[in-house]
N, C-alpha and C. Protein backbone atom coordinates (compact mmCIF):
# COMPACT_ATOMS: atom_id res chain seq x y z
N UNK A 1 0.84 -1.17 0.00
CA UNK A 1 0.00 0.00 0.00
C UNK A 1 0.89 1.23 0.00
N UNK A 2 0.56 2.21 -0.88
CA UNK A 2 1.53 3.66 -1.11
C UNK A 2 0.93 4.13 0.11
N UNK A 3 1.29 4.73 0.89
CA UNK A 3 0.38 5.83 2.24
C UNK A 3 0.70 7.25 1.48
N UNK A 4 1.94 7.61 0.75
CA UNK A 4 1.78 8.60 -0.19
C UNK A 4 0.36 9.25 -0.92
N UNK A 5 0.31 8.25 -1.93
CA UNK A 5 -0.51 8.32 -2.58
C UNK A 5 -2.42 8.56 -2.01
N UNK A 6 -2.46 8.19 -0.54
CA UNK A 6 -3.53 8.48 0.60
C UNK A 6 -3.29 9.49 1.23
N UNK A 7 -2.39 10.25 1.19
CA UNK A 7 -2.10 11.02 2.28
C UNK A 7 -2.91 12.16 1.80
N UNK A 8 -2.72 12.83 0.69
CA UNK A 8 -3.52 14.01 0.41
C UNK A 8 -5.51 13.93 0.48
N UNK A 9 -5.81 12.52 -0.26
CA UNK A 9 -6.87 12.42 0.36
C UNK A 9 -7.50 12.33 1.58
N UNK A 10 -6.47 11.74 2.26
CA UNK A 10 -6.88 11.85 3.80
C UNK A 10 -6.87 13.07 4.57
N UNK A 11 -5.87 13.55 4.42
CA UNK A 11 -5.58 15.29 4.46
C UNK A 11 -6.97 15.81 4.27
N UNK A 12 -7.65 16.07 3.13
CA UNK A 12 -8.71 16.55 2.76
C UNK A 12 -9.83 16.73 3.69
N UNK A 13 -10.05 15.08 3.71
CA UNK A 13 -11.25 14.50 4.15
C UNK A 13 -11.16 15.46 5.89
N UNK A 14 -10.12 15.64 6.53
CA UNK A 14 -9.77 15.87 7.72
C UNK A 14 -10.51 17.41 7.88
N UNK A 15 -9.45 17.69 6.82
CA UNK A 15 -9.90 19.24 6.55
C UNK A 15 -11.35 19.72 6.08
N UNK A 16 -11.55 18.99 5.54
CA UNK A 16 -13.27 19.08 5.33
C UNK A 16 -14.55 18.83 6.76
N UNK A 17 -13.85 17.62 7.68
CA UNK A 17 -14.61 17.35 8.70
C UNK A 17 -14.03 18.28 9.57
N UNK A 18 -13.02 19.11 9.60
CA UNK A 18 -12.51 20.15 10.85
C UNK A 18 -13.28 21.37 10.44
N UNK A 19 -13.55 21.99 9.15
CA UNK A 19 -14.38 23.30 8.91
C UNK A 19 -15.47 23.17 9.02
N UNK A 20 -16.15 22.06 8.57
CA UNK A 20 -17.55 21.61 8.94
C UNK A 20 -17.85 21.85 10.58
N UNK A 21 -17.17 20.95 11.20
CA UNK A 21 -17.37 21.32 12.82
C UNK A 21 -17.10 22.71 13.07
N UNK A 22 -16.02 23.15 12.85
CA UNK A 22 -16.20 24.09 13.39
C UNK A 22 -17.24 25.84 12.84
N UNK A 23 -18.21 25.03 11.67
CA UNK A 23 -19.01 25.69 11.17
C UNK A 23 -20.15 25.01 12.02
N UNK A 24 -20.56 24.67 12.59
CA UNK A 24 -21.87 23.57 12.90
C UNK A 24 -21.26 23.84 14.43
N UNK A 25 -20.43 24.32 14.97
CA UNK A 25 -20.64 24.07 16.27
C UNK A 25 -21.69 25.50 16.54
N UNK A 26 -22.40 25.67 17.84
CA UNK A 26 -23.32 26.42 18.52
C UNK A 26 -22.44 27.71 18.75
N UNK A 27 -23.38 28.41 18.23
CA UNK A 27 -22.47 29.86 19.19
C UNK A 27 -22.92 30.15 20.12
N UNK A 28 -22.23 30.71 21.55
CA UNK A 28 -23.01 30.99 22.81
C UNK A 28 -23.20 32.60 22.66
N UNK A 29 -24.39 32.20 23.38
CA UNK A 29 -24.72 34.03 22.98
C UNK A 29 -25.60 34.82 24.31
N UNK A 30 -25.71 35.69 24.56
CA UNK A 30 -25.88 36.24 25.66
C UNK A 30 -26.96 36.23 26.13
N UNK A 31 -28.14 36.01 25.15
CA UNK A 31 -29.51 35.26 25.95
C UNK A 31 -29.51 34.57 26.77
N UNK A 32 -30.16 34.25 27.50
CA UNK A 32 -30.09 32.46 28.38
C UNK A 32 -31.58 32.01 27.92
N UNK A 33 -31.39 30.82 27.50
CA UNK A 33 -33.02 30.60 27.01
C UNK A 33 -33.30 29.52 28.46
N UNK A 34 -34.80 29.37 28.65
CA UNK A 34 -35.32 28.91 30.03
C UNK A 34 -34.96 27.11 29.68
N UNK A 35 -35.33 26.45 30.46
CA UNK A 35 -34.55 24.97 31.20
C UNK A 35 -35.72 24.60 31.64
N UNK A 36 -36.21 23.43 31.15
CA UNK A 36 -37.50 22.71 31.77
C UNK A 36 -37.30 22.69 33.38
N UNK A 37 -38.08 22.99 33.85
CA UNK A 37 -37.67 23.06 35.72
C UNK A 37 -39.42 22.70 35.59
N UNK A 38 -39.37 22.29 37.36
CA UNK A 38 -40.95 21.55 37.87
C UNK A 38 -40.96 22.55 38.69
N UNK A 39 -42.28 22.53 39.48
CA UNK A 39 -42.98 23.01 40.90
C UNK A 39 -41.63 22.29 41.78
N UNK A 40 -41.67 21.38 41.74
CA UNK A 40 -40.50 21.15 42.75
C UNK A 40 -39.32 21.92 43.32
N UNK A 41 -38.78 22.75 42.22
CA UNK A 41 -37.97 24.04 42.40
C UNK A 41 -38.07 25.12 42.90
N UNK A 42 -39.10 25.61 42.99
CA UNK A 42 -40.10 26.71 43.67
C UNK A 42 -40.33 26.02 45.51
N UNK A 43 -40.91 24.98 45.49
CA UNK A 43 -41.35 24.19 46.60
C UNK A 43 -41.52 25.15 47.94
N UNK A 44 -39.99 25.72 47.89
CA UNK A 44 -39.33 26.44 49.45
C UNK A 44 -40.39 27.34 49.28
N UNK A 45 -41.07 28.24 48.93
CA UNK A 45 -41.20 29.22 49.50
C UNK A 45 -42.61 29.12 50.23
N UNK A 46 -43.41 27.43 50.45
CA UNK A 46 -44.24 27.20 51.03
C UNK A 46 -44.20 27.88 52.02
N UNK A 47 -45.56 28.42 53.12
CA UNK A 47 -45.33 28.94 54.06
C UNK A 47 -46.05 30.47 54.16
N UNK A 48 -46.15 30.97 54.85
CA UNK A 48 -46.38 32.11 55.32
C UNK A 48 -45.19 32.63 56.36
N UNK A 49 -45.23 34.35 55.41
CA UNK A 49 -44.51 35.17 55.17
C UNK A 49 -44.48 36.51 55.62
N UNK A 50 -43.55 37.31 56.37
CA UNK A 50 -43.86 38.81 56.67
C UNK A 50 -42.49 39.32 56.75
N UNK A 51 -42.66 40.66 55.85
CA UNK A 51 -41.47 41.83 55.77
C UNK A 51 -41.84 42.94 55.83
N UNK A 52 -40.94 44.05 55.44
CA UNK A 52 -41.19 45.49 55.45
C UNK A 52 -41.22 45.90 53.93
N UNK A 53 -42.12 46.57 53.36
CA UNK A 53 -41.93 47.24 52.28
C UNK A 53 -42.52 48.54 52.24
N UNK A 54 -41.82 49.43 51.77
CA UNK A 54 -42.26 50.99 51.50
C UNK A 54 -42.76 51.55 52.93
N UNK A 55 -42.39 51.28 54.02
CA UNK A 55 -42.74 51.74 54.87
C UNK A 55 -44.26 51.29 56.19
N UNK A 56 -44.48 50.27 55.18
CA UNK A 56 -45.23 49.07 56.26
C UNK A 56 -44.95 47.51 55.98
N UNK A 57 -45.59 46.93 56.38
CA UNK A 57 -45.90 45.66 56.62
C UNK A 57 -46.07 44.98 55.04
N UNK A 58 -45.59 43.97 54.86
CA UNK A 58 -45.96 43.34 53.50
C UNK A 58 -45.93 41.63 53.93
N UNK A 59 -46.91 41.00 53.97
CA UNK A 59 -47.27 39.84 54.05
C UNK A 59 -47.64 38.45 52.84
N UNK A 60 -46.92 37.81 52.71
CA UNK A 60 -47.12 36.64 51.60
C UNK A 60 -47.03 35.38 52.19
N UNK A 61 -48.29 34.45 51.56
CA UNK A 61 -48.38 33.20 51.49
C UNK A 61 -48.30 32.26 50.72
N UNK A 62 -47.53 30.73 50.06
CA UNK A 62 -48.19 30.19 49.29
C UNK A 62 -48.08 28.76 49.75
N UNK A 63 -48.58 28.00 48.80
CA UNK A 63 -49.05 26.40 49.07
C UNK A 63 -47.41 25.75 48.58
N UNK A 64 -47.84 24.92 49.44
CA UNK A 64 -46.69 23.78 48.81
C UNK A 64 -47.19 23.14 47.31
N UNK A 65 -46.34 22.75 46.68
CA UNK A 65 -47.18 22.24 45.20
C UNK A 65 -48.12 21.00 45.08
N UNK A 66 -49.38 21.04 44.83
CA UNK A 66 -50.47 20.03 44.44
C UNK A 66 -50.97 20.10 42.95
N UNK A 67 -50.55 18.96 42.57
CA UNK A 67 -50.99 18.81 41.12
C UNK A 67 -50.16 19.65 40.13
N UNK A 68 -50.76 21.00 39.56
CA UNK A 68 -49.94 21.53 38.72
C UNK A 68 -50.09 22.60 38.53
N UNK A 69 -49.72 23.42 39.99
CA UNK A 69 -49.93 24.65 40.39
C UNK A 69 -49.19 24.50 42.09
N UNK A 70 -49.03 25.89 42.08
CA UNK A 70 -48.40 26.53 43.63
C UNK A 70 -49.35 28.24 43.33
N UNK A 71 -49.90 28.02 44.42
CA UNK A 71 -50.92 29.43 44.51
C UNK A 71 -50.37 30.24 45.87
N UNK A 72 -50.44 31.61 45.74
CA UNK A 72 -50.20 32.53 46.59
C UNK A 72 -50.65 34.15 46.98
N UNK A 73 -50.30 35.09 47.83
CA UNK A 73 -50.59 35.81 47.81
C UNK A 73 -49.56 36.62 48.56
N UNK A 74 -49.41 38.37 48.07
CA UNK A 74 -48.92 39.09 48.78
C UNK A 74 -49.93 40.15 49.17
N UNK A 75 -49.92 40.77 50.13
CA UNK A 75 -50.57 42.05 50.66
C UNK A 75 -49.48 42.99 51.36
N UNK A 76 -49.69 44.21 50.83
CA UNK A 76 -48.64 45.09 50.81
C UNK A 76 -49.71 46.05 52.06
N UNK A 77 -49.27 47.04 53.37
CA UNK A 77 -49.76 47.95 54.04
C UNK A 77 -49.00 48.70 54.13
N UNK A 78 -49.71 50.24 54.41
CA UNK A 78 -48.95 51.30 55.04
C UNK A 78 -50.22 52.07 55.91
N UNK A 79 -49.66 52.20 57.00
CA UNK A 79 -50.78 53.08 58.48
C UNK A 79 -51.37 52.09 58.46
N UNK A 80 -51.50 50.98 58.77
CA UNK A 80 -52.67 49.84 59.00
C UNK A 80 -53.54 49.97 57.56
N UNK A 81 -53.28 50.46 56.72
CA UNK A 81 -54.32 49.89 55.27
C UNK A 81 -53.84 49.66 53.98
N UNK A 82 -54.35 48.48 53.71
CA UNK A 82 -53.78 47.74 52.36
C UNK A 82 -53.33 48.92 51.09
N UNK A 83 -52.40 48.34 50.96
CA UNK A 83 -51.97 49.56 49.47
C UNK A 83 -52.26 48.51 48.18
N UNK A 84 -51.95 47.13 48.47
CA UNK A 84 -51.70 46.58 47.11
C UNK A 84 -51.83 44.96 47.43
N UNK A 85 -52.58 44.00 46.75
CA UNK A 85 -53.01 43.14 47.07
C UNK A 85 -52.01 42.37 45.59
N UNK A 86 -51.46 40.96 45.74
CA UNK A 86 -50.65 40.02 44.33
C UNK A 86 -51.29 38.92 45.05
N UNK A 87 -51.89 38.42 43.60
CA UNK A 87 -52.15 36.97 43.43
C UNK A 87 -51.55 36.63 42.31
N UNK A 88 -50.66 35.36 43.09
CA UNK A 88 -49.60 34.25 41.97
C UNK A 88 -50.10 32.91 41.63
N UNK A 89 -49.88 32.60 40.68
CA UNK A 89 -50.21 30.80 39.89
C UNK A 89 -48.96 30.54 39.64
N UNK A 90 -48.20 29.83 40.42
CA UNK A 90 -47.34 28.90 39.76
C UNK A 90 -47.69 28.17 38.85
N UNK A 91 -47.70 27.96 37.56
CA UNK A 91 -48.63 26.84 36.92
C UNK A 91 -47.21 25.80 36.19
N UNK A 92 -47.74 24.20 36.33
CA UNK A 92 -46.44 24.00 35.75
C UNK A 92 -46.97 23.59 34.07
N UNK A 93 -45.79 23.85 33.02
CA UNK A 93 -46.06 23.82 31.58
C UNK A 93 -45.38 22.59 31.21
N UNK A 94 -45.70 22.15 30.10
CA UNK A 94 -44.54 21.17 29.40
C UNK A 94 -43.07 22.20 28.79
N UNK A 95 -42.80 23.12 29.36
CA UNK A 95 -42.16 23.94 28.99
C UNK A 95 -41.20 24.34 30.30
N UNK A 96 -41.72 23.75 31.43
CA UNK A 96 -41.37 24.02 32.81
C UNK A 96 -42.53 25.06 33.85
N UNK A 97 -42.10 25.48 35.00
CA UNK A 97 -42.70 25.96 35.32
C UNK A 97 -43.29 27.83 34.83
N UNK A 98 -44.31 28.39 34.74
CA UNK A 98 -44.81 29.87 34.85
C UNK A 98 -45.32 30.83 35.88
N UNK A 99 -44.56 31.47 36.14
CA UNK A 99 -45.71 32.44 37.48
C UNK A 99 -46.26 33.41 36.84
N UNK A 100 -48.15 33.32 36.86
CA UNK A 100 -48.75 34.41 36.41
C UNK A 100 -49.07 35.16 37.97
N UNK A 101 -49.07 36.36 37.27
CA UNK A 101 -49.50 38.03 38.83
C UNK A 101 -50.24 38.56 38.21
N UNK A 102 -51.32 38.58 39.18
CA UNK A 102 -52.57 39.84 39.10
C UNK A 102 -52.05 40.61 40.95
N UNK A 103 -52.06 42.18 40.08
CA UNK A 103 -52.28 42.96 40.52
C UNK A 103 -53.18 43.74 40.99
N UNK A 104 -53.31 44.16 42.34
CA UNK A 104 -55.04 44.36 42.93
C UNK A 104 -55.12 45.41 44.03
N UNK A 105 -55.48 46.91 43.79
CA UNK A 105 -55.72 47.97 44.45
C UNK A 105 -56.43 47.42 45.63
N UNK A 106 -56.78 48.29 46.43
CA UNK A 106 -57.93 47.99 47.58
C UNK A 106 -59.30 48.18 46.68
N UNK A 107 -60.27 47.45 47.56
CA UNK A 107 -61.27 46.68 46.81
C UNK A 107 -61.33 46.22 45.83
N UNK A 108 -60.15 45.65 45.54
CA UNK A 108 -59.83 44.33 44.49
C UNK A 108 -60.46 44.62 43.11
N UNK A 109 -59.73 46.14 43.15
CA UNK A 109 -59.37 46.66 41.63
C UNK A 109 -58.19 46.41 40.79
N UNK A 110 -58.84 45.40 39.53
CA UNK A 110 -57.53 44.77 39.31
C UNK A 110 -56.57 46.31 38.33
N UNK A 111 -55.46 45.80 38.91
CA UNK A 111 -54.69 46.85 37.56
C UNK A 111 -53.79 46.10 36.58
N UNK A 112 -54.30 45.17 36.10
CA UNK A 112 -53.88 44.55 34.73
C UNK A 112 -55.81 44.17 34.27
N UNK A 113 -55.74 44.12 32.71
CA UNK A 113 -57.07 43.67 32.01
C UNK A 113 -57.39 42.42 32.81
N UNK A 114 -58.78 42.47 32.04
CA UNK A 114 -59.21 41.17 33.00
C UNK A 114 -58.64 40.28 32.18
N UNK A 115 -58.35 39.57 31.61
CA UNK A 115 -57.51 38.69 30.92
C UNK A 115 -56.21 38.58 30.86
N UNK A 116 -55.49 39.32 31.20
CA UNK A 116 -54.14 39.63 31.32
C UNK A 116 -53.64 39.59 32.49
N UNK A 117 -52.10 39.07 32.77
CA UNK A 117 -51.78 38.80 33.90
C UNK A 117 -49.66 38.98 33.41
N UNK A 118 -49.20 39.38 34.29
CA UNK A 118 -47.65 39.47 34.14
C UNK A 118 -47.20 38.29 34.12
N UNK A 119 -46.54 37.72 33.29
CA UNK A 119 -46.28 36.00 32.88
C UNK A 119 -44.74 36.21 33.20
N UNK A 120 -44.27 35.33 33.72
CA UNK A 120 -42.80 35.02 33.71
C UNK A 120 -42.35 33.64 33.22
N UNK A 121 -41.51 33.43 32.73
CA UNK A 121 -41.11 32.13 32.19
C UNK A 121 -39.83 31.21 33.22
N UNK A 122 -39.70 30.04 33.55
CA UNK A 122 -39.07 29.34 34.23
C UNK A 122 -37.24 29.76 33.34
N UNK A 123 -36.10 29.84 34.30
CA UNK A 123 -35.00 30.18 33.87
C UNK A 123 -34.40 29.23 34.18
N UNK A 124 -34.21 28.74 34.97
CA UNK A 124 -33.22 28.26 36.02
C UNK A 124 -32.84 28.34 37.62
N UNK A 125 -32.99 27.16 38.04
CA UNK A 125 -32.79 26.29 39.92
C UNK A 125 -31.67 25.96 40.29
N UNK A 126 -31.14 26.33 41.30
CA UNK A 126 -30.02 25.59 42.24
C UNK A 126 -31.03 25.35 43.24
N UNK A 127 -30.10 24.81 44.42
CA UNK A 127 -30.36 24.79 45.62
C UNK A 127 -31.10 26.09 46.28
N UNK A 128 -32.76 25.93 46.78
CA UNK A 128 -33.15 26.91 47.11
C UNK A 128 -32.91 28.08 46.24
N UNK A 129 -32.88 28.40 45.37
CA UNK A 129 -32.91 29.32 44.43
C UNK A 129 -33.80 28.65 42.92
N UNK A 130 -34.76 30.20 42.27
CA UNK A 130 -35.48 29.71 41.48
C UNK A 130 -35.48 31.31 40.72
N UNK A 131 -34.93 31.26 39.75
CA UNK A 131 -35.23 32.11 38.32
C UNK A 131 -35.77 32.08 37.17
N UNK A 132 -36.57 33.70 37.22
CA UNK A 132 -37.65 33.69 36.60
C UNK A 132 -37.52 34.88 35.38
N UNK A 133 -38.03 34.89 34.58
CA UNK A 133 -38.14 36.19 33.22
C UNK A 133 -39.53 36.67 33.05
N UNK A 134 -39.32 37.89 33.24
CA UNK A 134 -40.81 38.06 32.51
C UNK A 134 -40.91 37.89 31.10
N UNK A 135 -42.12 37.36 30.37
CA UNK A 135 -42.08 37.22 29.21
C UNK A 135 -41.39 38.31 28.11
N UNK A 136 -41.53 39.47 28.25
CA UNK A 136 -41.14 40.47 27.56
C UNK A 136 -39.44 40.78 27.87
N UNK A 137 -39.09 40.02 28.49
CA UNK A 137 -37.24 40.03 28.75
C UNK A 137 -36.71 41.44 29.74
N UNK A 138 -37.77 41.85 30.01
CA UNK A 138 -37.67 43.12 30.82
C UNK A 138 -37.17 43.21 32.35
N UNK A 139 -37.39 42.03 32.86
CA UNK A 139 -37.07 42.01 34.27
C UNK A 139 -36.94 40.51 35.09
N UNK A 140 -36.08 40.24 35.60
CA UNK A 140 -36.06 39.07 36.01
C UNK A 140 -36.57 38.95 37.92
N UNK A 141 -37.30 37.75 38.38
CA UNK A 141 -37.43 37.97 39.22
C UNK A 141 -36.57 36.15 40.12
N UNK A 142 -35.55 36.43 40.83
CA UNK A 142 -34.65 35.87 41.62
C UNK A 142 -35.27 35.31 42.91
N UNK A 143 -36.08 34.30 43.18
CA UNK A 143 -36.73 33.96 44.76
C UNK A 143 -35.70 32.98 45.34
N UNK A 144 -35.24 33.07 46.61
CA UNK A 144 -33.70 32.61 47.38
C UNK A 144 -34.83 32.34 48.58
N UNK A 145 -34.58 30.64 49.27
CA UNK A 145 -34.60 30.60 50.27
C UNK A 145 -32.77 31.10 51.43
N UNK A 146 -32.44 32.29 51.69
CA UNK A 146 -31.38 32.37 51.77
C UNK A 146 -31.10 31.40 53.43
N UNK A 147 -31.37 31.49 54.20
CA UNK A 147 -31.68 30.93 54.91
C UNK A 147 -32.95 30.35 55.44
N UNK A 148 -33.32 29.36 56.76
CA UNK A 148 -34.22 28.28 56.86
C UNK A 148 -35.54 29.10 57.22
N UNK A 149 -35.25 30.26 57.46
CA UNK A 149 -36.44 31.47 58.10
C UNK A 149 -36.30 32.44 57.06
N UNK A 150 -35.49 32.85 56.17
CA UNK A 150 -36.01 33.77 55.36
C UNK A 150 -35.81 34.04 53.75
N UNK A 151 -36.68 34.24 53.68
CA UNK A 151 -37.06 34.25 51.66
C UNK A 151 -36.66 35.61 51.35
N UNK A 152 -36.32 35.66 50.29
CA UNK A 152 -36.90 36.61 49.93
C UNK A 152 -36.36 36.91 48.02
N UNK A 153 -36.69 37.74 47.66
CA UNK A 153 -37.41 38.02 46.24
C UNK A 153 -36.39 39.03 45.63
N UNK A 154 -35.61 38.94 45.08
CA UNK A 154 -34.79 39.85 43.87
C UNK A 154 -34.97 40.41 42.64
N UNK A 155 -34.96 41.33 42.60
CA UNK A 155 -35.41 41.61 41.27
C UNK A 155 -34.40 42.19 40.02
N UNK A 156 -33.94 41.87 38.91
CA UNK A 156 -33.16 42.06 38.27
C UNK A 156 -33.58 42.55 37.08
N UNK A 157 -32.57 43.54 36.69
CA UNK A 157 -32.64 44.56 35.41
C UNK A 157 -31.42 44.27 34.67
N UNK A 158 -31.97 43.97 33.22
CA UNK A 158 -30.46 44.10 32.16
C UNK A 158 -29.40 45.51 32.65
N UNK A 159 -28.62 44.85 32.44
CA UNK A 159 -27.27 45.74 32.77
C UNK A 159 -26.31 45.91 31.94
N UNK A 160 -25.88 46.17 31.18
CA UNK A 160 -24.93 46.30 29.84
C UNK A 160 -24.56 44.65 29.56
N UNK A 161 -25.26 44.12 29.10
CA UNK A 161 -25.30 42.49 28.30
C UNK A 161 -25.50 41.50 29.99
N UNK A 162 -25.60 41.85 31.04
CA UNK A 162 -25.88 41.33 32.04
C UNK A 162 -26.82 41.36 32.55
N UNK A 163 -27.06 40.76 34.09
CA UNK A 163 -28.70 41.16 35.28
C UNK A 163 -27.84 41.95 36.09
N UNK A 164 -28.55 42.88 36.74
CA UNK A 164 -28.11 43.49 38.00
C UNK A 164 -28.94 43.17 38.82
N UNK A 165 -29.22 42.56 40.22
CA UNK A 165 -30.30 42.15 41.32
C UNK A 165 -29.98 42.65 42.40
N UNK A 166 -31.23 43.16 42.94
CA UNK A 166 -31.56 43.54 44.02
C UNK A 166 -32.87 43.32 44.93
N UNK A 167 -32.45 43.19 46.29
CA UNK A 167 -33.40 42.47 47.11
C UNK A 167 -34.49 43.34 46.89
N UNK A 168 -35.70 42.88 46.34
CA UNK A 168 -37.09 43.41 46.71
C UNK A 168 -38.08 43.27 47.84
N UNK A 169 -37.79 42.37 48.42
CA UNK A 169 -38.77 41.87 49.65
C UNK A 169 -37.85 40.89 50.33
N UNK A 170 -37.78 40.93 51.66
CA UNK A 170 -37.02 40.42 52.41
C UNK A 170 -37.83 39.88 53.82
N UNK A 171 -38.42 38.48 53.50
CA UNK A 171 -39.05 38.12 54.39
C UNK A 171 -39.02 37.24 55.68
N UNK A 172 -39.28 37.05 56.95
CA UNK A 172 -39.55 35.82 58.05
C UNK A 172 -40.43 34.57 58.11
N UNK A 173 -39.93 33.68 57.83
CA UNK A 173 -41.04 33.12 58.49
C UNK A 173 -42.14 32.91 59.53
N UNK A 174 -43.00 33.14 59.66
CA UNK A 174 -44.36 33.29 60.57
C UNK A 174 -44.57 31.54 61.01
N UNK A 175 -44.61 31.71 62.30
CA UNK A 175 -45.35 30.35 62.69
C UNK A 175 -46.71 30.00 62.13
């Protein structure tokens, strides 16, 4: 057998399967697209909840997960009277999990349409940690069991090709 006479074809063939790959490999790019995640990831923030916001009291509850949903609520006060009432649906998708929010004045004036609700899409879970997008890529929302008594809720803004986060609600656990 000449190996001469193979060598340039083989050469080729090499060179043909090395530009190919490295035409066909993925480019990483600065999006993060969301990661099938369950209710299971969320789980922690079962429980009832109390912090300070804007200068009173802000209280949240939700369920541990049944079926294919985690339901909750926040109520926001200032001087002893409600400023702002959130109801959440964890709902889980074949897509992973979604948290829809309705927003709700006193006497449960909603301020989104009646059909409409702020959708966030499942991002990505560690340990006690669960990230979220709003659909429109506008804001991310970060929920941390940081420790065994307290939750609390981050909220993140694009930052020159990054998130920047910051604690939004910083809560106790309530017996």
């Amino acid at each position: 057998m000449n190996l001469n006479s193979k060598f340039p074809q083989t050469l080729l063939i090499l060179v043909i399967a090395f530009i190919g790959g490295v035409l066909f490999i993925p480019k990483t790019s600065y999006a993060q697209t969301s990661k099938t995640g369950s209710l299971d990831d969320i789980s922690f923030i079962d429980g009832r909840w109390r912090g300070e916001f804007n200068g009173g009291p802000i209280d949240g509850s939700w369920t541990g997960p049944l079926g294919d949903n985690i339901v909750g609520f926040l109520r926001m006060m200032k001087d002893g009277k409600a400023t702002l009432y959130e109801i959440f649906a964890f709902e889980q998708t074949e897509n992973g999990p979604v948290v829809r929010v309705k927003h709700f004045k006193p006497g449960m004036i909603s301020l989104e349409e009646m059909e409409v609700s702020d959708t966030y899409k499942f991002i990505e879970a560690g340990k006690n940690t669960a990230l979220f997008e709003k659909m429109d890529g506008s804001v991310r929302i970060l929920y941390e069991l940081r420790k065994k008594n307290q939750l609390v809720f981050q909220k993140g803004i694009p930052d020159g090709g990054s998130w920047k986060y910051n604690d939004l609600f910083v809560f106790k656990r309530l017996p």
